[in-house]
PDB file of N, CA and C in Angstrom:
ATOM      1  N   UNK A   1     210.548  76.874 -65.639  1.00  0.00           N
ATOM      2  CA  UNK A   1     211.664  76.098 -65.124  1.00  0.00           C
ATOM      3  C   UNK A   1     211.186  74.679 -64.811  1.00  0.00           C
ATOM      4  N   UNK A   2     211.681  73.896 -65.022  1.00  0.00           N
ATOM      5  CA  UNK A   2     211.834  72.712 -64.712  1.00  0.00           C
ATOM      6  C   UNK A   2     212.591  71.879 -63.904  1.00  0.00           C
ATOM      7  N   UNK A   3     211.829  70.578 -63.467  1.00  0.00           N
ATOM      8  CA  UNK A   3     212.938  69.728 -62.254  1.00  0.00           C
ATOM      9  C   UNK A   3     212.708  68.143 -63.109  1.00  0.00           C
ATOM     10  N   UNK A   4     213.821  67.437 -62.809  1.00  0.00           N
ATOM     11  CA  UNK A   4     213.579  66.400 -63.292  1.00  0.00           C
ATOM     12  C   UNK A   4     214.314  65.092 -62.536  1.00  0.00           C
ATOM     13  N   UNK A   5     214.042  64.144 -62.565  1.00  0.00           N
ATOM     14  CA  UNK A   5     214.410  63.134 -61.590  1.00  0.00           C
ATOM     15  C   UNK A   5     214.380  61.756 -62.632  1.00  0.00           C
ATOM     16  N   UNK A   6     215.160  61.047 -62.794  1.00  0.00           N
ATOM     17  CA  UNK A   6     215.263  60.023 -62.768  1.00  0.00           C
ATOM     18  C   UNK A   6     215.676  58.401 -62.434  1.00  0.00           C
ATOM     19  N   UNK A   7     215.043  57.269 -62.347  1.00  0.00           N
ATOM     20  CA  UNK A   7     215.535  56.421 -61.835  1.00  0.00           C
ATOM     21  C   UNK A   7     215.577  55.074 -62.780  1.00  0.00           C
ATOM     22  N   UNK A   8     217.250  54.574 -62.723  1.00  0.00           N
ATOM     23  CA  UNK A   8     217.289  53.196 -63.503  1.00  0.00           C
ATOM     24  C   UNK A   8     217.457  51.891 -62.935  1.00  0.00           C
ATOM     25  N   UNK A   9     217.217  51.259 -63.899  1.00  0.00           N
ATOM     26  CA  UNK A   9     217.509  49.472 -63.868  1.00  0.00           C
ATOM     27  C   UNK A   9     216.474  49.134 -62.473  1.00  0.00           C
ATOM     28  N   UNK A  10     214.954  49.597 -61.791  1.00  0.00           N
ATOM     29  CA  UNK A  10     214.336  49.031 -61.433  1.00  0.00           C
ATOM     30  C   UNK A  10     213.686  47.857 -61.931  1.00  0.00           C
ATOM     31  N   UNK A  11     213.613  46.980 -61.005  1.00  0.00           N
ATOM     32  CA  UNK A  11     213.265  45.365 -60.625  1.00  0.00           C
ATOM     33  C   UNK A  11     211.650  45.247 -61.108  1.00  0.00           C
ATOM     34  N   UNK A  12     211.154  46.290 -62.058  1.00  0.00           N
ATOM     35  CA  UNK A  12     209.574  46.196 -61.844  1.00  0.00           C
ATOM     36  C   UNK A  12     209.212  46.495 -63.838  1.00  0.00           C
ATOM     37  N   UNK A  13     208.132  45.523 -63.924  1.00  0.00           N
ATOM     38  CA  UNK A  13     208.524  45.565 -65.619  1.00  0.00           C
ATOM     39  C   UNK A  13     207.894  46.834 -66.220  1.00  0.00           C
ATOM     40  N   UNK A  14     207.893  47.187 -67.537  1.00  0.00           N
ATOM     41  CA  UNK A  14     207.690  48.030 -68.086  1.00  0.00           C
ATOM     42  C   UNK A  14     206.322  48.711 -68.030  1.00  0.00           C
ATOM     43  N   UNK A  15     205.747  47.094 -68.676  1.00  0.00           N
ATOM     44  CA  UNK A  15     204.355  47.913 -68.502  1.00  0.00           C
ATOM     45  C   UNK A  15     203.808  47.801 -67.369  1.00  0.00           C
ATOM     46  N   UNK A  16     204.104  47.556 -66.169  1.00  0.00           N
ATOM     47  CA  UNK A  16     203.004  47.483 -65.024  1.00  0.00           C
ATOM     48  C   UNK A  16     203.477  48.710 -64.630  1.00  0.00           C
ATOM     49  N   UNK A  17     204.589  49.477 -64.538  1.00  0.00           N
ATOM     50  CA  UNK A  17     205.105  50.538 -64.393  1.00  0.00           C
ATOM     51  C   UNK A  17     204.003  51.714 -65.035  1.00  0.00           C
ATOM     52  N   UNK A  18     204.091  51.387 -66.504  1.00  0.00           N
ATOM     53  CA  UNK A  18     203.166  52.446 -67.306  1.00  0.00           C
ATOM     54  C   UNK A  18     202.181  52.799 -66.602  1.00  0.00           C
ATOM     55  N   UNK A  19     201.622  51.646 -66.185  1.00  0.00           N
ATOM     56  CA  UNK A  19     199.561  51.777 -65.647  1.00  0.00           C
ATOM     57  C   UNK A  19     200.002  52.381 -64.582  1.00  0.00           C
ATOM     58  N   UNK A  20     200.789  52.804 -63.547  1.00  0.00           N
ATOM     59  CA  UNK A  20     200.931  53.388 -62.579  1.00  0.00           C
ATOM     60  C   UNK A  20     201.172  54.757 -63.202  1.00  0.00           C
ATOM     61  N   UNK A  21     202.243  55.259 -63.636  1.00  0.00           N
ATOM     62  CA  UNK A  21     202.519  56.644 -64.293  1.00  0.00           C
ATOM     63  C   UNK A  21     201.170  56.902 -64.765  1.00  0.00           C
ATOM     64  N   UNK A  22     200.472  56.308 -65.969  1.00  0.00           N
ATOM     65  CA  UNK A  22     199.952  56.903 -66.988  1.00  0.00           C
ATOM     66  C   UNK A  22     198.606  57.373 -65.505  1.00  0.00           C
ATOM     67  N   UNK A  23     198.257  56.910 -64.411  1.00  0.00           N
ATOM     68  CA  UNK A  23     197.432  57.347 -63.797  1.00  0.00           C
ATOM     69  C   UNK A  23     197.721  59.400 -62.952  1.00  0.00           C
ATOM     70  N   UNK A  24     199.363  58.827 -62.769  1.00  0.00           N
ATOM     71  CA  UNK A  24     199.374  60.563 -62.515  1.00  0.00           C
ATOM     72  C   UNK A  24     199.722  61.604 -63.465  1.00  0.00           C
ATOM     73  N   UNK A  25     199.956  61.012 -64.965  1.00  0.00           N
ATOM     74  CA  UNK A  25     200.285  62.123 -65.415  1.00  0.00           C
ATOM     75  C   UNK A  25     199.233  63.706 -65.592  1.00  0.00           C
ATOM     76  N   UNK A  26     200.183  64.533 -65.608  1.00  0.00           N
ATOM     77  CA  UNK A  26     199.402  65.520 -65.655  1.00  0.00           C
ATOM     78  C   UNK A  26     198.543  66.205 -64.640  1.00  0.00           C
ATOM     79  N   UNK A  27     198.822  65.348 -63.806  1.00  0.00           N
ATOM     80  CA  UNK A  27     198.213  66.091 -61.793  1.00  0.00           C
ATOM     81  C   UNK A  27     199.337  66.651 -61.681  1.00  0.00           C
ATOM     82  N   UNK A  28     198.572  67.375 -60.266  1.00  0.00           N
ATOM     83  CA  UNK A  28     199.691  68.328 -59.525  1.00  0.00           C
ATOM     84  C   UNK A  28     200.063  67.362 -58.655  1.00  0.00           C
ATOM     85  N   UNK A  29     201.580  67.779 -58.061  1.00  0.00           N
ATOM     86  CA  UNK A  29     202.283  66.964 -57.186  1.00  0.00           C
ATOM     87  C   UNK A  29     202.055  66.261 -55.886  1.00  0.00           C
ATOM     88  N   UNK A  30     200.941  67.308 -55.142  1.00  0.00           N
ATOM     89  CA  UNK A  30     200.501  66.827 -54.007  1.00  0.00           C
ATOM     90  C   UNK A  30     199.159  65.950 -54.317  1.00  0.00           C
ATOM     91  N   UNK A  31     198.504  65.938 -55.821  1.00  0.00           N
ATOM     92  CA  UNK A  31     197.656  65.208 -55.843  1.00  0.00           C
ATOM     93  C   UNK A  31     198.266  63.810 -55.945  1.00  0.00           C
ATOM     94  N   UNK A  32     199.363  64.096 -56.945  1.00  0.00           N
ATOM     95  CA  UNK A  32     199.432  62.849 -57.401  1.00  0.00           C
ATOM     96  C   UNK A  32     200.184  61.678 -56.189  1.00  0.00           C
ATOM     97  N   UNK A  33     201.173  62.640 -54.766  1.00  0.00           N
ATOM     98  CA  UNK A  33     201.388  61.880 -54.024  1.00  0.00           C
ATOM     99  C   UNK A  33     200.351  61.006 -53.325  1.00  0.00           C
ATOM    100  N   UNK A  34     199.025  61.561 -53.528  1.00  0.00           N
ATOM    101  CA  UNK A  34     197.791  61.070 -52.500  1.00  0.00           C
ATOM    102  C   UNK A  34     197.534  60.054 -53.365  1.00  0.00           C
ATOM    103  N   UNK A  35     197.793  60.102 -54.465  1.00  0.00           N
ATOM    104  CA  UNK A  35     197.080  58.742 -55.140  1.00  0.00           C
ATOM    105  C   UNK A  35     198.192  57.844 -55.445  1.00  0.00           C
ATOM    106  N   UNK A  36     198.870  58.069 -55.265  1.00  0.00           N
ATOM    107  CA  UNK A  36     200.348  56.829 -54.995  1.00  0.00           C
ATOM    108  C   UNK A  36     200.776  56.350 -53.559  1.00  0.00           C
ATOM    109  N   UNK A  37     199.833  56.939 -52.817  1.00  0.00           N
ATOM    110  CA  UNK A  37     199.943  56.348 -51.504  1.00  0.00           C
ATOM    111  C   UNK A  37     198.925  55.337 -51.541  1.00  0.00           C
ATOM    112  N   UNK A  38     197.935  55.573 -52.000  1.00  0.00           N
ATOM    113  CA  UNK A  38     197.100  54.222 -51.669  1.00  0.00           C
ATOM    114  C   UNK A  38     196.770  53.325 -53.013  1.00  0.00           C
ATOM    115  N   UNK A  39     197.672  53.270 -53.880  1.00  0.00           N
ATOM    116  CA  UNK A  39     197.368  52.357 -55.160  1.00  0.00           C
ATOM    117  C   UNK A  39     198.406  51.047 -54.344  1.00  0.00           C
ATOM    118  N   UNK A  40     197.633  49.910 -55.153  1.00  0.00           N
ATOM    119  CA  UNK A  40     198.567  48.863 -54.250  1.00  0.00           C
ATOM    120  C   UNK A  40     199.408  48.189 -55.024  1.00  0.00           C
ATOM    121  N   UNK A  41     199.981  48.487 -56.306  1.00  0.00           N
ATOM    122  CA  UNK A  41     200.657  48.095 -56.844  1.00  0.00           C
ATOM    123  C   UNK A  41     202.285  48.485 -56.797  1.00  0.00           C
ATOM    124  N   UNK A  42     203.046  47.536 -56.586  1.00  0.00           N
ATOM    125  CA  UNK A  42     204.632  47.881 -56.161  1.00  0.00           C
ATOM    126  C   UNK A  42     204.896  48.940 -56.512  1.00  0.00           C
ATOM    127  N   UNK A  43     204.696  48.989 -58.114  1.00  0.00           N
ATOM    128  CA  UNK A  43     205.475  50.029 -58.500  1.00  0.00           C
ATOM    129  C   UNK A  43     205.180  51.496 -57.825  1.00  0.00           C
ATOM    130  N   UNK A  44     203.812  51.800 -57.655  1.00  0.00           N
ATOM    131  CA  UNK A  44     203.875  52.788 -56.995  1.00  0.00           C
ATOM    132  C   UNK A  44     204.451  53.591 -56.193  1.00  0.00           C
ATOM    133  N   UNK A  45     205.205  52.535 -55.044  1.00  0.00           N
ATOM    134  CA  UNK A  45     206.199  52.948 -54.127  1.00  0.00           C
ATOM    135  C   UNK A  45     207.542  53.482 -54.878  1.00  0.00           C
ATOM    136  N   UNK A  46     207.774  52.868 -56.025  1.00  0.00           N
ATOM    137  CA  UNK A  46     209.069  53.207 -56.427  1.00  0.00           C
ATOM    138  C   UNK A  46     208.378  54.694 -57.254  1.00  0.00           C
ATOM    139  N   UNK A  47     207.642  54.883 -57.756  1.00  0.00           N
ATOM    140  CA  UNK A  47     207.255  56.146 -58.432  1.00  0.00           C
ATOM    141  C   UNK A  47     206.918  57.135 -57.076  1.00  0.00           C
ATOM    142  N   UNK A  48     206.441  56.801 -56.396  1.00  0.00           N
ATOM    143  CA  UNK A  48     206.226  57.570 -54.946  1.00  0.00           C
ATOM    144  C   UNK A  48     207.672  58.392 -54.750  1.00  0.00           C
ATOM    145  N   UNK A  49     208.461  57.403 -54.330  1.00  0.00           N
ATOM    146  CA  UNK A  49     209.960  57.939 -54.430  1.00  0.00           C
ATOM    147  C   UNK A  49     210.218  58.863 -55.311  1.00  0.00           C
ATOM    148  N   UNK A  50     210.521  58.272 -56.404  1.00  0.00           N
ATOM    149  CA  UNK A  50     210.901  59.293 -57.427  1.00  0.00           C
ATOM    150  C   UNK A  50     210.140  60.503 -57.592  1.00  0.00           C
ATOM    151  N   UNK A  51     209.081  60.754 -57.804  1.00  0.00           N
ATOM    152  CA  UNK A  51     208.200  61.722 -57.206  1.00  0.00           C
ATOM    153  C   UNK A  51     208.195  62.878 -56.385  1.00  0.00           C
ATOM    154  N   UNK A  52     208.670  62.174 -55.115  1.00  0.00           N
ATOM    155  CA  UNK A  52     209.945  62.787 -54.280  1.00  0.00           C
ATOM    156  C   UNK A  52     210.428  63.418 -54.010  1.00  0.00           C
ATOM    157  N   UNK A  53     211.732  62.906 -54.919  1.00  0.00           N
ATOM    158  CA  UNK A  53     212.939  63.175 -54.543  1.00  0.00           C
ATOM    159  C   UNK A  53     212.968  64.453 -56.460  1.00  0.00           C
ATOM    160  N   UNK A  54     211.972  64.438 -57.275  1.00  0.00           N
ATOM    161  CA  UNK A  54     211.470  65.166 -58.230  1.00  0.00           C
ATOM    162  C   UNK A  54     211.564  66.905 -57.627  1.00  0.00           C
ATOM    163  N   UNK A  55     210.711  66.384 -56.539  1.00  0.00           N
ATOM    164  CA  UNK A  55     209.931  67.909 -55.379  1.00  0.00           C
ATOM    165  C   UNK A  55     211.276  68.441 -54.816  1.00  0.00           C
ATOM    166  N   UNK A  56     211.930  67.742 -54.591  1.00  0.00           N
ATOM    167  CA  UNK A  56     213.466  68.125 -54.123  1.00  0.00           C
ATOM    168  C   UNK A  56     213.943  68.468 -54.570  1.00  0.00           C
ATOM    169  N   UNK A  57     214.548  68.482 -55.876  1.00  0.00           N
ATOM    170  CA  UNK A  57     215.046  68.919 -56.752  1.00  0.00           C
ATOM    171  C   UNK A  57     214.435  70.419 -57.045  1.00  0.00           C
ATOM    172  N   UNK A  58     213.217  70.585 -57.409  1.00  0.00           N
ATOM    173  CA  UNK A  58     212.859  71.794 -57.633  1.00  0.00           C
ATOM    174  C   UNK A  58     212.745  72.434 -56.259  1.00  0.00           C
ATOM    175  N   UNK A  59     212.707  72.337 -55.026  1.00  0.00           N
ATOM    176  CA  UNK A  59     213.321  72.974 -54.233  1.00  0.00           C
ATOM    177  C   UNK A  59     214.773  73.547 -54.095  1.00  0.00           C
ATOM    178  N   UNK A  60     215.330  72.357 -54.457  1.00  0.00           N
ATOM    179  CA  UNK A  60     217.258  72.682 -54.637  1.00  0.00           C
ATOM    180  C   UNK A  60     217.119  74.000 -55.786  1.00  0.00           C
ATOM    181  N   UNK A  61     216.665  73.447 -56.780  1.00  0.00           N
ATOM    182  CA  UNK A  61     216.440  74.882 -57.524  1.00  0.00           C
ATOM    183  C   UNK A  61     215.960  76.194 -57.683  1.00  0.00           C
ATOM    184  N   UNK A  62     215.204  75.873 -56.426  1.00  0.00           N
ATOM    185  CA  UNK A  62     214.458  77.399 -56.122  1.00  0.00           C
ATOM    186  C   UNK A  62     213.414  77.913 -57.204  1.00  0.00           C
ATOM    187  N   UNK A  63     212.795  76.691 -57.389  1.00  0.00           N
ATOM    188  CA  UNK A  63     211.501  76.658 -58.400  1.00  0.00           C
ATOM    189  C   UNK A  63     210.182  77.110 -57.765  1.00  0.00           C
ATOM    190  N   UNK A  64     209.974  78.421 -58.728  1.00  0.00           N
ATOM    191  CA  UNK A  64     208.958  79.309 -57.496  1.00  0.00           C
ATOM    192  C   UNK A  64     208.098  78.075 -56.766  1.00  0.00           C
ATOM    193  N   UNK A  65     206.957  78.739 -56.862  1.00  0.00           N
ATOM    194  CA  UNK A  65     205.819  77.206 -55.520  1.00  0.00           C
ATOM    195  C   UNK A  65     205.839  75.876 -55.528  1.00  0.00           C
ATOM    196  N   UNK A  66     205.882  75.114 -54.586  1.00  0.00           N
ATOM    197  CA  UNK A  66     206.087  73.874 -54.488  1.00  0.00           C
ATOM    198  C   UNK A  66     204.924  73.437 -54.866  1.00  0.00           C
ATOM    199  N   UNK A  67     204.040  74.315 -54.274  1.00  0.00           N
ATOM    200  CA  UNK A  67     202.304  73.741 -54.276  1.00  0.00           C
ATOM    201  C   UNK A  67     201.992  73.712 -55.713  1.00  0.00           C
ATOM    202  N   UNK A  68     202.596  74.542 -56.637  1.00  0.00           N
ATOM    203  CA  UNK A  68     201.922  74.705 -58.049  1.00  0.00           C
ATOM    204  C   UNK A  68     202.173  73.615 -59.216  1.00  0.00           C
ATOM    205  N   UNK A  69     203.875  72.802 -58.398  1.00  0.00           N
ATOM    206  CA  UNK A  69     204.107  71.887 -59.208  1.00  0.00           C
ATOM    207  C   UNK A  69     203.355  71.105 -59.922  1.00  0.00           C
ATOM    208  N   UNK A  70     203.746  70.794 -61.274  1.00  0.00           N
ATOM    209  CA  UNK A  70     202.614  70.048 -62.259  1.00  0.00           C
ATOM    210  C   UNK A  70     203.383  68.701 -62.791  1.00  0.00           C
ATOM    211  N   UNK A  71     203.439  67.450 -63.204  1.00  0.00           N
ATOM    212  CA  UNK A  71     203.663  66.488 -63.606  1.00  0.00           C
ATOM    213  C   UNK A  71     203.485  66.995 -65.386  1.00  0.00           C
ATOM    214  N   UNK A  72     204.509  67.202 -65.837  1.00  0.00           N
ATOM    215  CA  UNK A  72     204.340  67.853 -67.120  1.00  0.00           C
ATOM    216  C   UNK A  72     204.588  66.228 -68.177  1.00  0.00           C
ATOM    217  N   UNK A  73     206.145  65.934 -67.688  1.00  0.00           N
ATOM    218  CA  UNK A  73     206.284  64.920 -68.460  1.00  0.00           C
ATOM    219  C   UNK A  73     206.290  63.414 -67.678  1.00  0.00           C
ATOM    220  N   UNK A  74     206.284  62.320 -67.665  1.00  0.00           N
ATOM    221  CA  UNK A  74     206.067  61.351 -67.256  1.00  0.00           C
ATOM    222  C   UNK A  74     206.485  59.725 -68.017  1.00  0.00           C
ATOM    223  N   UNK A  75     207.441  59.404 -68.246  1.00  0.00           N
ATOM    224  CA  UNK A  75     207.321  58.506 -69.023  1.00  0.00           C
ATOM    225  C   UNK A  75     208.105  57.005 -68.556  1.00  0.00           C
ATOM    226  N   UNK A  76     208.335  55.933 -69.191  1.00  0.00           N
ATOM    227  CA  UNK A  76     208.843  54.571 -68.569  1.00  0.00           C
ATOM    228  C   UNK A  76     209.701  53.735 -69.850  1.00  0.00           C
ATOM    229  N   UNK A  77     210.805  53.772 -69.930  1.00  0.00           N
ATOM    230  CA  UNK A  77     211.913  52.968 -70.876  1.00  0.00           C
ATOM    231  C   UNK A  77     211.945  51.635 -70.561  1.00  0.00           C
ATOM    232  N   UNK A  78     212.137  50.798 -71.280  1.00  0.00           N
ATOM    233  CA  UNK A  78     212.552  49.441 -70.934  1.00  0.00           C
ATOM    234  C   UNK A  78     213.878  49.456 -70.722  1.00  0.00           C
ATOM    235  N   UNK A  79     214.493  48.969 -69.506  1.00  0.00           N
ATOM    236  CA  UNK A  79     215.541  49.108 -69.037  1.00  0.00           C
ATOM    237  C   UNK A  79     215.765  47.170 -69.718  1.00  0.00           C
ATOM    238  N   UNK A  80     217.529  47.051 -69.569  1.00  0.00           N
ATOM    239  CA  UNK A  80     218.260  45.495 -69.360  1.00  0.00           C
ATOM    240  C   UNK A  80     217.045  44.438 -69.278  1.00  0.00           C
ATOM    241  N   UNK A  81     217.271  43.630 -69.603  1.00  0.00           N
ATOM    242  CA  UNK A  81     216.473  42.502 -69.470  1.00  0.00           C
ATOM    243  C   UNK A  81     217.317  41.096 -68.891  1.00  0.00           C
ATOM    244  N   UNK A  82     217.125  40.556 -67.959  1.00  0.00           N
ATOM    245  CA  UNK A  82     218.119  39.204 -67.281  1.00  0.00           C
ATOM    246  C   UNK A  82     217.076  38.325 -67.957  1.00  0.00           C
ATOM    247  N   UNK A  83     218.550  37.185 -68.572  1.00  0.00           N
ATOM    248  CA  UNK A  83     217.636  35.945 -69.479  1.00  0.00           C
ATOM    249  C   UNK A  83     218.028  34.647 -68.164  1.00  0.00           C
ATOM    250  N   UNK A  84     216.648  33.997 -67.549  1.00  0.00           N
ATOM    251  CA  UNK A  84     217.365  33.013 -66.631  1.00  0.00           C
ATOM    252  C   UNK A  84     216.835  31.781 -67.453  1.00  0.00           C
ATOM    253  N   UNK A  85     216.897  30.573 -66.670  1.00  0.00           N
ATOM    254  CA  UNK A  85     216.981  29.322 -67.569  1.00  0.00           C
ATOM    255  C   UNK A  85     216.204  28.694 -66.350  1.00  0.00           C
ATOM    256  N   UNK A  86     214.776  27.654 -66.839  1.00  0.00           N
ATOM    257  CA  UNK A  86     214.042  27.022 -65.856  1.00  0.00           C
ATOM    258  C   UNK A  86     213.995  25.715 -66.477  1.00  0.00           C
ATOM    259  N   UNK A  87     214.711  24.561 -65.722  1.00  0.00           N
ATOM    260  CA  UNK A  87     214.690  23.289 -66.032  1.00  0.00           C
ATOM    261  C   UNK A  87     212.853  22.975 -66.342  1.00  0.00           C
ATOM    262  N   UNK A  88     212.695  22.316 -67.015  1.00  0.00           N
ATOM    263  CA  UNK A  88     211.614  21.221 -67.292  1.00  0.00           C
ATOM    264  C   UNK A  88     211.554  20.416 -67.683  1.00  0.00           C
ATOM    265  N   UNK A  89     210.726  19.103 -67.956  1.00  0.00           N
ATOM    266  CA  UNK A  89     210.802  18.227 -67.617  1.00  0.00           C
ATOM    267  C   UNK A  89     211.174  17.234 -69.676  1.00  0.00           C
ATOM    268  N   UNK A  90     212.010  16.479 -69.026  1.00  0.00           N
ATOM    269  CA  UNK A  90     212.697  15.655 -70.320  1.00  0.00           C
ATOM    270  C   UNK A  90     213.779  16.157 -70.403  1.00  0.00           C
ATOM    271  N   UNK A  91     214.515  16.918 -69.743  1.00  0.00           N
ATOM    272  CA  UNK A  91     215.712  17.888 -70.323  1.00  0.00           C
ATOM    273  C   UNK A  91     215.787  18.952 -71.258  1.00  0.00           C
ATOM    274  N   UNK A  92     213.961  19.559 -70.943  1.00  0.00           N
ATOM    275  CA  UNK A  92     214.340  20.627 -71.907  1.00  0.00           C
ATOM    276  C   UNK A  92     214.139  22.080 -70.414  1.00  0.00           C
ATOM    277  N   UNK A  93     214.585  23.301 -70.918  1.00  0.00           N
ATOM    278  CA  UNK A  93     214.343  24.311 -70.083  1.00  0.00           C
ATOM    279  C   UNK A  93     213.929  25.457 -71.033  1.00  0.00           C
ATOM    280  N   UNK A  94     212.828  26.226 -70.093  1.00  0.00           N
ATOM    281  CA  UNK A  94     212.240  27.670 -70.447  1.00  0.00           C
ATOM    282  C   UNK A  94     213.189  28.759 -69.940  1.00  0.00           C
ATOM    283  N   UNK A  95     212.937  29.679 -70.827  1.00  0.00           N
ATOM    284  CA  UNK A  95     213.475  31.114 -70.566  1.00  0.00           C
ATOM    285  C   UNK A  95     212.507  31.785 -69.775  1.00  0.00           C
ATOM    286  N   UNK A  96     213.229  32.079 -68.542  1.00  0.00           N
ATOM    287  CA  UNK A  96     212.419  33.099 -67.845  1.00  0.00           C
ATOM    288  C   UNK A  96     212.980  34.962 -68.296  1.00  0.00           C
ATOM    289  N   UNK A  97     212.504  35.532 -68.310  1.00  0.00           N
ATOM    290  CA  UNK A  97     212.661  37.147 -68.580  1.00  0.00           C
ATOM    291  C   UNK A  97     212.486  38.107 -67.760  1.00  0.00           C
ATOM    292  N   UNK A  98     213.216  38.209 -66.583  1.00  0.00           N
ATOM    293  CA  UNK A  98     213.421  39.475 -65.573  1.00  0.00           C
ATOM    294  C   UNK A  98     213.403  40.700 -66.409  1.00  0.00           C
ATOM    295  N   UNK A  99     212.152  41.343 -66.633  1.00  0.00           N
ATOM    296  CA  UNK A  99     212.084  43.060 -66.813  1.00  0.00           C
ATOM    297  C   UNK A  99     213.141  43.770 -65.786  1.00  0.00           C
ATOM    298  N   UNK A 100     213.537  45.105 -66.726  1.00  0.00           N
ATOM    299  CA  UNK A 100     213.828  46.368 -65.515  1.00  0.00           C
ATOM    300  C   UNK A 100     213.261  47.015 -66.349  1.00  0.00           C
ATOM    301  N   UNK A 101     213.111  48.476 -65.750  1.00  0.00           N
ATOM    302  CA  UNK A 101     212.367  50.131 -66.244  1.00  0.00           C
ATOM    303  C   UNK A 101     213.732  50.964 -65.914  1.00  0.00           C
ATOM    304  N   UNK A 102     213.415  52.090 -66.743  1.00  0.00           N
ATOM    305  CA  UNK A 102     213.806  53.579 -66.353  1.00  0.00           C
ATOM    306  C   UNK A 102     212.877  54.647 -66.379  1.00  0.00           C
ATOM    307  N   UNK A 103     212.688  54.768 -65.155  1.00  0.00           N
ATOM    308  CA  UNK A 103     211.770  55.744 -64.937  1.00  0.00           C
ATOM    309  C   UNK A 103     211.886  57.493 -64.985  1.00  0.00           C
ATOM    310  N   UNK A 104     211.028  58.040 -65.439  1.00  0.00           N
ATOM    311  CA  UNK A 104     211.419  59.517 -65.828  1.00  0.00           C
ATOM    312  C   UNK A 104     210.189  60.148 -65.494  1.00  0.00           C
ATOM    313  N   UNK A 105     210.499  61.573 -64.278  1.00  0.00           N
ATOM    314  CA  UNK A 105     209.599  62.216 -63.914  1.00  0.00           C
ATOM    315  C   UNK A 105     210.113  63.483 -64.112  1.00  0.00           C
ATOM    316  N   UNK A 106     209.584  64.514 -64.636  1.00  0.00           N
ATOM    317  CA  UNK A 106     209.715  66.149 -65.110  1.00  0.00           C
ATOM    318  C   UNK A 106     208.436  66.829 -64.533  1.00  0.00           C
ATOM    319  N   UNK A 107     208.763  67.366 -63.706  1.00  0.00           N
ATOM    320  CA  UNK A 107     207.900  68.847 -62.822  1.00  0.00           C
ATOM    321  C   UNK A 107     208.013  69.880 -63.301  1.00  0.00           C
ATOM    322  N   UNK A 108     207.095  70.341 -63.701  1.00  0.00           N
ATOM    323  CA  UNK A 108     206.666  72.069 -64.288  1.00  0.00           C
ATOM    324  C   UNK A 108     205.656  73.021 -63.544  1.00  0.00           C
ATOM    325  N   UNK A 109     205.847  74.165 -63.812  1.00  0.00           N
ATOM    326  CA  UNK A 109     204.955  75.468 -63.152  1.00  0.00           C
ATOM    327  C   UNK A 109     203.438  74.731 -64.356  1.00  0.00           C
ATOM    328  N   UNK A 110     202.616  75.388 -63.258  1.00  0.00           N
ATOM    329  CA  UNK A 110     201.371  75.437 -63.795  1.00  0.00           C
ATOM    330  C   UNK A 110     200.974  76.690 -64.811  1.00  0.00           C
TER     331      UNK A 110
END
């Protein structure tokens, strides 16, 4: 059985997202919360969450042990992209590129 959680259109870009996931995939749940508590990169907190609220879910479901949970699947979409406009100098302007993610976490029995 499986639990799955996902979260969209976060403020945090694709790949800095990845290097955070790609560090828990495949731990168990309580490991991987210990190592998303002390990584210091934003995204973490938002994968922390999701993470979560993952464990919750397979509680709501009555997914035998909590403790056994495994990080089976793990992955990060490029969400919307905001195009803004940065004056410079002569009258010309740069494109700035606001990333978002969609984040996807799937919990499995060991």
């Amino acid at each position: 059985m499986e639990s799955k959680a996902v979260v969209k259109f976060i403020r945090v870009t694709p790949r800095k997202a990845r290097l955070v996931v790609d560090v828990i995939r495949g731990k168990r749940a309580g490991d991987a919360l210990n190592i998303l508590k002390f990584m210091p990169q934003h995204a973490s907190k938002v994968v922390e969450k999701l993470l979560r609220s993952a464990i919750a879910n397979a509680e709501q479901k009555n997914i035998s042990d909590v403790d056994r949970l495994k990080i089976t699947k793990a992955f990060v979409d490029q969400g919307p992209t905001m195009k803004r406009m940065m004056p410079r100098a002569m009258g010309r302007a740069n494109i700035i590129k606001k990333r978002s993610s969609h984040i996807t976490l799937v919990l499995g029995d060991e």
